[in-house]
Structure formats: structure tokens, C-alpha cells
C-alpha atoms as a PDB file:
ATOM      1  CA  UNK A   1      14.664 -38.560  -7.305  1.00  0.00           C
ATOM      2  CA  UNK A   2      11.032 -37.941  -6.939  1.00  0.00           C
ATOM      3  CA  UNK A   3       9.539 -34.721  -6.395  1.00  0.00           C
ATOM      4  CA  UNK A   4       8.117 -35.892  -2.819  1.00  0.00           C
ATOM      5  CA  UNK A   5      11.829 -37.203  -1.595  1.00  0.00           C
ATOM      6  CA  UNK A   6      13.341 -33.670  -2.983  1.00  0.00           C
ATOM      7  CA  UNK A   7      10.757 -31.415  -0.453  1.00  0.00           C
ATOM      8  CA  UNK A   8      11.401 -33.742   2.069  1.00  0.00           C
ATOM      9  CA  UNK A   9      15.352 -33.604   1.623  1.00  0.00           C
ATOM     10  CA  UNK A  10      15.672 -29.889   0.636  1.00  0.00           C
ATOM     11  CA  UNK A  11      12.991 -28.141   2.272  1.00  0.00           C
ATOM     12  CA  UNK A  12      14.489 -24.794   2.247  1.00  0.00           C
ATOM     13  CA  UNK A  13      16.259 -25.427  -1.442  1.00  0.00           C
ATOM     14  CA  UNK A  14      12.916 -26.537  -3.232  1.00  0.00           C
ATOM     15  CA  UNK A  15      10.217 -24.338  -4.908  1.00  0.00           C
ATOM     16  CA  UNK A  16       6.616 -25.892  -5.601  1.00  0.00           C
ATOM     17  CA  UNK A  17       4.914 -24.691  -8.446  1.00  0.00           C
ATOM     18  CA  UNK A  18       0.949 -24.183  -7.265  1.00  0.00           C
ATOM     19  CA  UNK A  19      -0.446 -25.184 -10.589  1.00  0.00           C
ATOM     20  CA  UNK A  20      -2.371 -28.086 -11.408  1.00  0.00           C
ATOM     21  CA  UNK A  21      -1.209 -29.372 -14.975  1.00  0.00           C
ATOM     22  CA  UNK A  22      -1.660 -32.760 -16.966  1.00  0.00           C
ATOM     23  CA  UNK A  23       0.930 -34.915 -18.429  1.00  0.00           C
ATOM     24  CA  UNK A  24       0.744 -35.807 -21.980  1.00  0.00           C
ATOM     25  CA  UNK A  25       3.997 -37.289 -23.231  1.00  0.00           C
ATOM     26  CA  UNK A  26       4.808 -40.852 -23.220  1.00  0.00           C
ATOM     27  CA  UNK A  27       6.722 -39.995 -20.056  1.00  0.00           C
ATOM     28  CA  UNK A  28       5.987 -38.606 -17.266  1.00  0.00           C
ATOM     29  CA  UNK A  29       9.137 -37.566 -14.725  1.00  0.00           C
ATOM     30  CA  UNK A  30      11.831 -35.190 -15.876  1.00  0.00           C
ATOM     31  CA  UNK A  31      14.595 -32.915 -14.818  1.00  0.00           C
ATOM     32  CA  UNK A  32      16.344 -30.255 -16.393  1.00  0.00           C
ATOM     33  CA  UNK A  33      17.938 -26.794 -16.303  1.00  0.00           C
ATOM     34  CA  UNK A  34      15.548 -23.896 -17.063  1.00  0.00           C
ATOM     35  CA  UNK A  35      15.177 -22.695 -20.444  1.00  0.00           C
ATOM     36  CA  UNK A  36      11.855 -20.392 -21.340  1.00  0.00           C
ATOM     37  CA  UNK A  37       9.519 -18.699 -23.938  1.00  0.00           C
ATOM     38  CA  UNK A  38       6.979 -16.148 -23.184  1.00  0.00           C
ATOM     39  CA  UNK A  39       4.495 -15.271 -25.843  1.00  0.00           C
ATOM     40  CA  UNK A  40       0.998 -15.365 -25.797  1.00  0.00           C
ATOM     41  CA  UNK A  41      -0.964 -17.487 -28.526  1.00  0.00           C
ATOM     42  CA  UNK A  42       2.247 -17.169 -30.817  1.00  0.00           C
ATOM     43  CA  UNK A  43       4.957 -20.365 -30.882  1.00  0.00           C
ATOM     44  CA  UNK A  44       7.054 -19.140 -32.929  1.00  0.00           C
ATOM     45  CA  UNK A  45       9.619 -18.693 -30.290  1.00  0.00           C
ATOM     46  CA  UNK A  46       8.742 -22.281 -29.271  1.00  0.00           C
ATOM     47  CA  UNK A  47       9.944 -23.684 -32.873  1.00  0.00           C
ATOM     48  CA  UNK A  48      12.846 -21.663 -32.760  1.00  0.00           C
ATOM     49  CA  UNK A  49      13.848 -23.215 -29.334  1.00  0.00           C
ATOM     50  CA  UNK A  50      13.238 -26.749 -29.723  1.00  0.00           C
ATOM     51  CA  UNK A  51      15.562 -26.461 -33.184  1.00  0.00           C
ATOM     52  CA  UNK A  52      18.181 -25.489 -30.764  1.00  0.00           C
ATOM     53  CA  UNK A  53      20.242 -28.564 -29.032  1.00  0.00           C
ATOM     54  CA  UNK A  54      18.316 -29.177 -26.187  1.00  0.00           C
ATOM     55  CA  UNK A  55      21.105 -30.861 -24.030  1.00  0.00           C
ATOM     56  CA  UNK A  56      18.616 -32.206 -21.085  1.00  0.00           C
ATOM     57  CA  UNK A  57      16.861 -29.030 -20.719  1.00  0.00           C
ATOM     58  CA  UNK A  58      13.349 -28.285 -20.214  1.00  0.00           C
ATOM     59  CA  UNK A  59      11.538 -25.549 -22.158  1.00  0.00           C
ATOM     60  CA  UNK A  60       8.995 -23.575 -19.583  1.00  0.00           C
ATOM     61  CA  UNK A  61       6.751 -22.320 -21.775  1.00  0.00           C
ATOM     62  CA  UNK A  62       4.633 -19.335 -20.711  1.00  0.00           C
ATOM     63  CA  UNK A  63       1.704 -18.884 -22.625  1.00  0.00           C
ATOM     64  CA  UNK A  64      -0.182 -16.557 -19.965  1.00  0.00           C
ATOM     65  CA  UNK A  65      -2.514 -19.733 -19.136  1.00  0.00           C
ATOM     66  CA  UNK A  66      -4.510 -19.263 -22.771  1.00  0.00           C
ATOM     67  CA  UNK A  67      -6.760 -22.098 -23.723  1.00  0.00           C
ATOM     68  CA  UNK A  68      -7.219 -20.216 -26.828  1.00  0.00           C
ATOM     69  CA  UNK A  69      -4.320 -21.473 -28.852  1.00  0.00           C
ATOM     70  CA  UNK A  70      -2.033 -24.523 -28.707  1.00  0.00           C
ATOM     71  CA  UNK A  71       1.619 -23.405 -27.892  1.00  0.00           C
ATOM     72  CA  UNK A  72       2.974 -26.986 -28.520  1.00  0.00           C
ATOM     73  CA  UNK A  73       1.889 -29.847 -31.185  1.00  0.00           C
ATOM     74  CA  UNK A  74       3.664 -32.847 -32.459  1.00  0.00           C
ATOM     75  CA  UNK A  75       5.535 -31.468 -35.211  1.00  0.00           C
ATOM     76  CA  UNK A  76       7.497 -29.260 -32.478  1.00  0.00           C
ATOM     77  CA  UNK A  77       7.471 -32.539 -29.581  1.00  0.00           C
ATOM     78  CA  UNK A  78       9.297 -34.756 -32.353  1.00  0.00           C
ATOM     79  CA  UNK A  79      12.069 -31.785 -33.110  1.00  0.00           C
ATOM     80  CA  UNK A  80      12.402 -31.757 -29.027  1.00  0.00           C
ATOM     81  CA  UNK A  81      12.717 -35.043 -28.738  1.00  0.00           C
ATOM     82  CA  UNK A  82      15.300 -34.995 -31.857  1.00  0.00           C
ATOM     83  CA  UNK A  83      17.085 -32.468 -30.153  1.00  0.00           C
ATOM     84  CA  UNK A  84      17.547 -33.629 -26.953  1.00  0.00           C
ATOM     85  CA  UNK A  85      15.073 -32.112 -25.155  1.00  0.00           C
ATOM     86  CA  UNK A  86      13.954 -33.354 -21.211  1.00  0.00           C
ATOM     87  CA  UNK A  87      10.220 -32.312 -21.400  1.00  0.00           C
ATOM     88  CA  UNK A  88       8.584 -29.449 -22.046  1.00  0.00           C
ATOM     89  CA  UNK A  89       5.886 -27.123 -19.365  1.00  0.00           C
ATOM     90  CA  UNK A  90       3.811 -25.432 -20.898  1.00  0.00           C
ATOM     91  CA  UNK A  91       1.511 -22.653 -19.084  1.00  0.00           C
ATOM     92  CA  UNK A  92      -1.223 -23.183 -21.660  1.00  0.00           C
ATOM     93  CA  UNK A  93      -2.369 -25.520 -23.888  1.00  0.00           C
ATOM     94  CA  UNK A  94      -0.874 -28.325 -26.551  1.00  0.00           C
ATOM     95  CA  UNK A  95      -2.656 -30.046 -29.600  1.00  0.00           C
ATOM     96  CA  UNK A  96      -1.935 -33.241 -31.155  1.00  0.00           C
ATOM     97  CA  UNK A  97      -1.881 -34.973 -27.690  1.00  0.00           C
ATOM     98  CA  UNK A  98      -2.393 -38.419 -29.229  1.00  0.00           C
ATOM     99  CA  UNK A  99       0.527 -38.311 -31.236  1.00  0.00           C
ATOM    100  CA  UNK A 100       2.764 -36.102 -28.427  1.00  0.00           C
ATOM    101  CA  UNK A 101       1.611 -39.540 -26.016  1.00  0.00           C
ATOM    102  CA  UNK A 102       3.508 -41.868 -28.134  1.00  0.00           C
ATOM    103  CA  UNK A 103       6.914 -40.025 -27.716  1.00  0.00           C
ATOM    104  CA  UNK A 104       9.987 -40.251 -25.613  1.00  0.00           C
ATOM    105  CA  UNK A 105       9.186 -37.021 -24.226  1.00  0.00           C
ATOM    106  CA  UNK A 106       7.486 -35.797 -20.853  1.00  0.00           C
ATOM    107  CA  UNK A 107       4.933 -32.941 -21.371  1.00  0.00           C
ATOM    108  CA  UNK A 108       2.888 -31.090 -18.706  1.00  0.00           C
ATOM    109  CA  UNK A 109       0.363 -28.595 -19.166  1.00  0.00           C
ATOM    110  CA  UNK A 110      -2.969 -26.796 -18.968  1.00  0.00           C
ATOM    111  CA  UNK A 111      -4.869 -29.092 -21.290  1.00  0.00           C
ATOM    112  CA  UNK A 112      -5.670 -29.267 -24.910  1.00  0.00           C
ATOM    113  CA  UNK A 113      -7.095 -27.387 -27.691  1.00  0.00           C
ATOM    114  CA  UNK A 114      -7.373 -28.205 -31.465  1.00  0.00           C
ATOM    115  CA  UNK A 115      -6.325 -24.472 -32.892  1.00  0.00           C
ATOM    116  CA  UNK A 116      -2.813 -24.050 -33.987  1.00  0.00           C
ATOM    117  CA  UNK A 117      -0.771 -20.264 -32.867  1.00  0.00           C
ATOM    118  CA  UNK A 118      -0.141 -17.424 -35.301  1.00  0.00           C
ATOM    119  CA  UNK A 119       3.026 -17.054 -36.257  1.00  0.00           C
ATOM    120  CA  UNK A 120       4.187 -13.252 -35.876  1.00  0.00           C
ATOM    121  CA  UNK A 121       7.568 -14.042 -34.308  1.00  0.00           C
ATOM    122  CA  UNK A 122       6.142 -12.633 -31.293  1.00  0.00           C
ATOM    123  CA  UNK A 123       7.633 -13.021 -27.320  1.00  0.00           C
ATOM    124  CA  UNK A 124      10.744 -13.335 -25.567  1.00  0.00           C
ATOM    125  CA  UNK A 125      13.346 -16.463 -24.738  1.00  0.00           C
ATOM    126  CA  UNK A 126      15.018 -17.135 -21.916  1.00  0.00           C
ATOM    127  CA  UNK A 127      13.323 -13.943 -19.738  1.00  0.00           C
ATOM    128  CA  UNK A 128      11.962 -14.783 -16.251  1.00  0.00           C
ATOM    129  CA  UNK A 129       8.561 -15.939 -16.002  1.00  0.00           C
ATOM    130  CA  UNK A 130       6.119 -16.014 -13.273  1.00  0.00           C
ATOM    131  CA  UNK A 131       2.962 -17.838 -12.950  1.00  0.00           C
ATOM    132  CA  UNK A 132       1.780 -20.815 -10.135  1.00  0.00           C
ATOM    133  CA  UNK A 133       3.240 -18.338  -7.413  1.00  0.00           C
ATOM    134  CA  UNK A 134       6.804 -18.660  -8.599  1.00  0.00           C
ATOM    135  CA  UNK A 135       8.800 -16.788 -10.982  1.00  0.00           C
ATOM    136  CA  UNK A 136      10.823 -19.497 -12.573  1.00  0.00           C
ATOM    137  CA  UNK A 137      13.923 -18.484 -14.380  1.00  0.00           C
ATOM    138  CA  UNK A 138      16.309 -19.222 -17.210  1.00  0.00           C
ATOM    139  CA  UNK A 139      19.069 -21.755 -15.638  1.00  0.00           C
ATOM    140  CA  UNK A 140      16.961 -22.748 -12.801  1.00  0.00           C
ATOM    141  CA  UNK A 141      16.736 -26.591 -12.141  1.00  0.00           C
ATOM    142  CA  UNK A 142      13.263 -28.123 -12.575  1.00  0.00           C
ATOM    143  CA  UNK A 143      12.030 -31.565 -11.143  1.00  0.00           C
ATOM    144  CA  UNK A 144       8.901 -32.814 -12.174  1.00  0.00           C
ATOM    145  CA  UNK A 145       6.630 -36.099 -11.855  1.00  0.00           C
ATOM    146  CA  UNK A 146       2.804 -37.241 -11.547  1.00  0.00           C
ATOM    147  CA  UNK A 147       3.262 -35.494  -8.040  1.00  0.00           C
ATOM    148  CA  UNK A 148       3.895 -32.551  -8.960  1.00  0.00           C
ATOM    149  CA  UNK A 149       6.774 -29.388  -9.934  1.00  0.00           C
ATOM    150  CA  UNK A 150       9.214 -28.246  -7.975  1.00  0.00           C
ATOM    151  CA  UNK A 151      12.224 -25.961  -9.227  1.00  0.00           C
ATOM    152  CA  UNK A 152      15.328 -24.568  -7.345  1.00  0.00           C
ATOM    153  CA  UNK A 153      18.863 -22.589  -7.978  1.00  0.00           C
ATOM    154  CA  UNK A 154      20.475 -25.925  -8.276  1.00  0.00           C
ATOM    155  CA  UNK A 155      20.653 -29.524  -9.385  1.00  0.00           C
ATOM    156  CA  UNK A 156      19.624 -31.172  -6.706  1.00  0.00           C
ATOM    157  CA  UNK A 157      19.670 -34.776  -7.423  1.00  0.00           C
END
């Protein structure tokens, strides 16, 4: 179900997420429950997670909205797509977004930037995140397409 038919049909069950991000997968619409990292300018958390059996899921990645470091590059999309993995938001940035394009994977975020994360097994997983005027938590259900983000308590469609 697109984003646009879930506000109209749940208005009081939806959550919009007031953040303008791109999509750079090779697809665009996904829907998931909630799984998250928070760490800033670190991904090691992110590796650890997409090694994980993704099962559907989508990984809300909270990066603190750095451009400064890439929190996602194609090395980590393929082991996401491998392991099941519905798409991946990330509030930051990615790398790699030629290769990420070409996979069977939907990824939204900030933009781009060429430099890779430290690694200093840094952050926290599945924690409650808030950015785009909504905290967004672990088990949540996410929606998302070229229109836009919206989350709520419970599958929906």
C-alpha cells in the first residue's frame, strides 16, 4: 500500500517522518518492522546488524544527520540484501551509491559522501531514536516510497 493511501486510511494510526531523504537502492518502496542503530560516524553497529537475519525488517539508522562519514556502503547493502533485509534509512549519509543502485534493496537517506566510518564499536542497537519530529522505535512498522515515510505501532497493510 502506498504511503499516500496509508494517511488517507489511518489518519490517526500513521506517523510522517518530516525529513526530506533520497532513495538510492535499486528499489524504492518498502515495509518493515523497526530495527535501529545509533552511532555517530561509527558503523560498526551497522555491520553487526545487517549480519543478523534480517527477516523483512528495516534498519533505521541514526547517524545524528552527519555528512561527515558514510554509515552505509555496498559491502554492508549486499550482506542486507543476503540477509533478508527490507531497506535500510539512514539519518546520514551512504557511499558506494552506484553499486548500492544496482541491488535488490531500497535505501533512503541524507545523501552521499566518499569517506568510510571508524570503527570503534561505538553506539547502541535497537534504542529509540528521534529525529524528523518523530521518535521512531525498535518494533515499530515503517512504510516507505518516493512519497515519503510514515511509521506506526502496527502493520498496517
Amino acid at each position: 500500500m502506498k504511503t499516500c493511501d496509508l494517511c488517507d486510511s489511518f489518519p490517526d494510526e500513521v506517523r510522517v517522518l518530516d525529513l526530506q531523504l533520497g532513495d538510492f537502492g535499486g528499489r524504492v518502496a518498502f515495509s518493515g518492522i523497526v530495527s535501529t542503530v545509533k552511532a555517530l560516524e561509527d558503523n560498526s553497529l551497522v555491520r553487526e546488524a545487517v549480519a543478523e537475519p534480517g527477516d523483512g525488517r528495516v534498519l533505521v539508522i541514526d547517524g545524528g544527520g552527519s555528512t561527515r562519514r558514510a554509515m552505509l556502503g555496498d559491502m554492508l547493502a549486499e550482506q542486507a540484501v543476503a540477509n533478508g533485509w527490507s531497506g535500510v534509512l539512514v539519518h546520514g549519509v551512504i557511499r558506494d551509491s552506484e553499486a548500492i543502485g544496482q541491488l535488490d534493496l531500497a535505501v533512503k537517506a541524507l545523501g552521499t559522501c566518499p569517506l568510510k566510518t571508524d570503527k570503534r564499536g561505538q553506539g547502541l542497537r535497537d534504542v529509540a531514536v528521534e529525529f524528523g519530529g518523530l521518535a521512531i522505535r525498535p518494533g515499530d512498522w515503517l512504510s516507505a516510497d518516493e512519497d515519503g515515510v510514515v511509521l506506526a505501532d502496527q502493520p498496517l497493510a
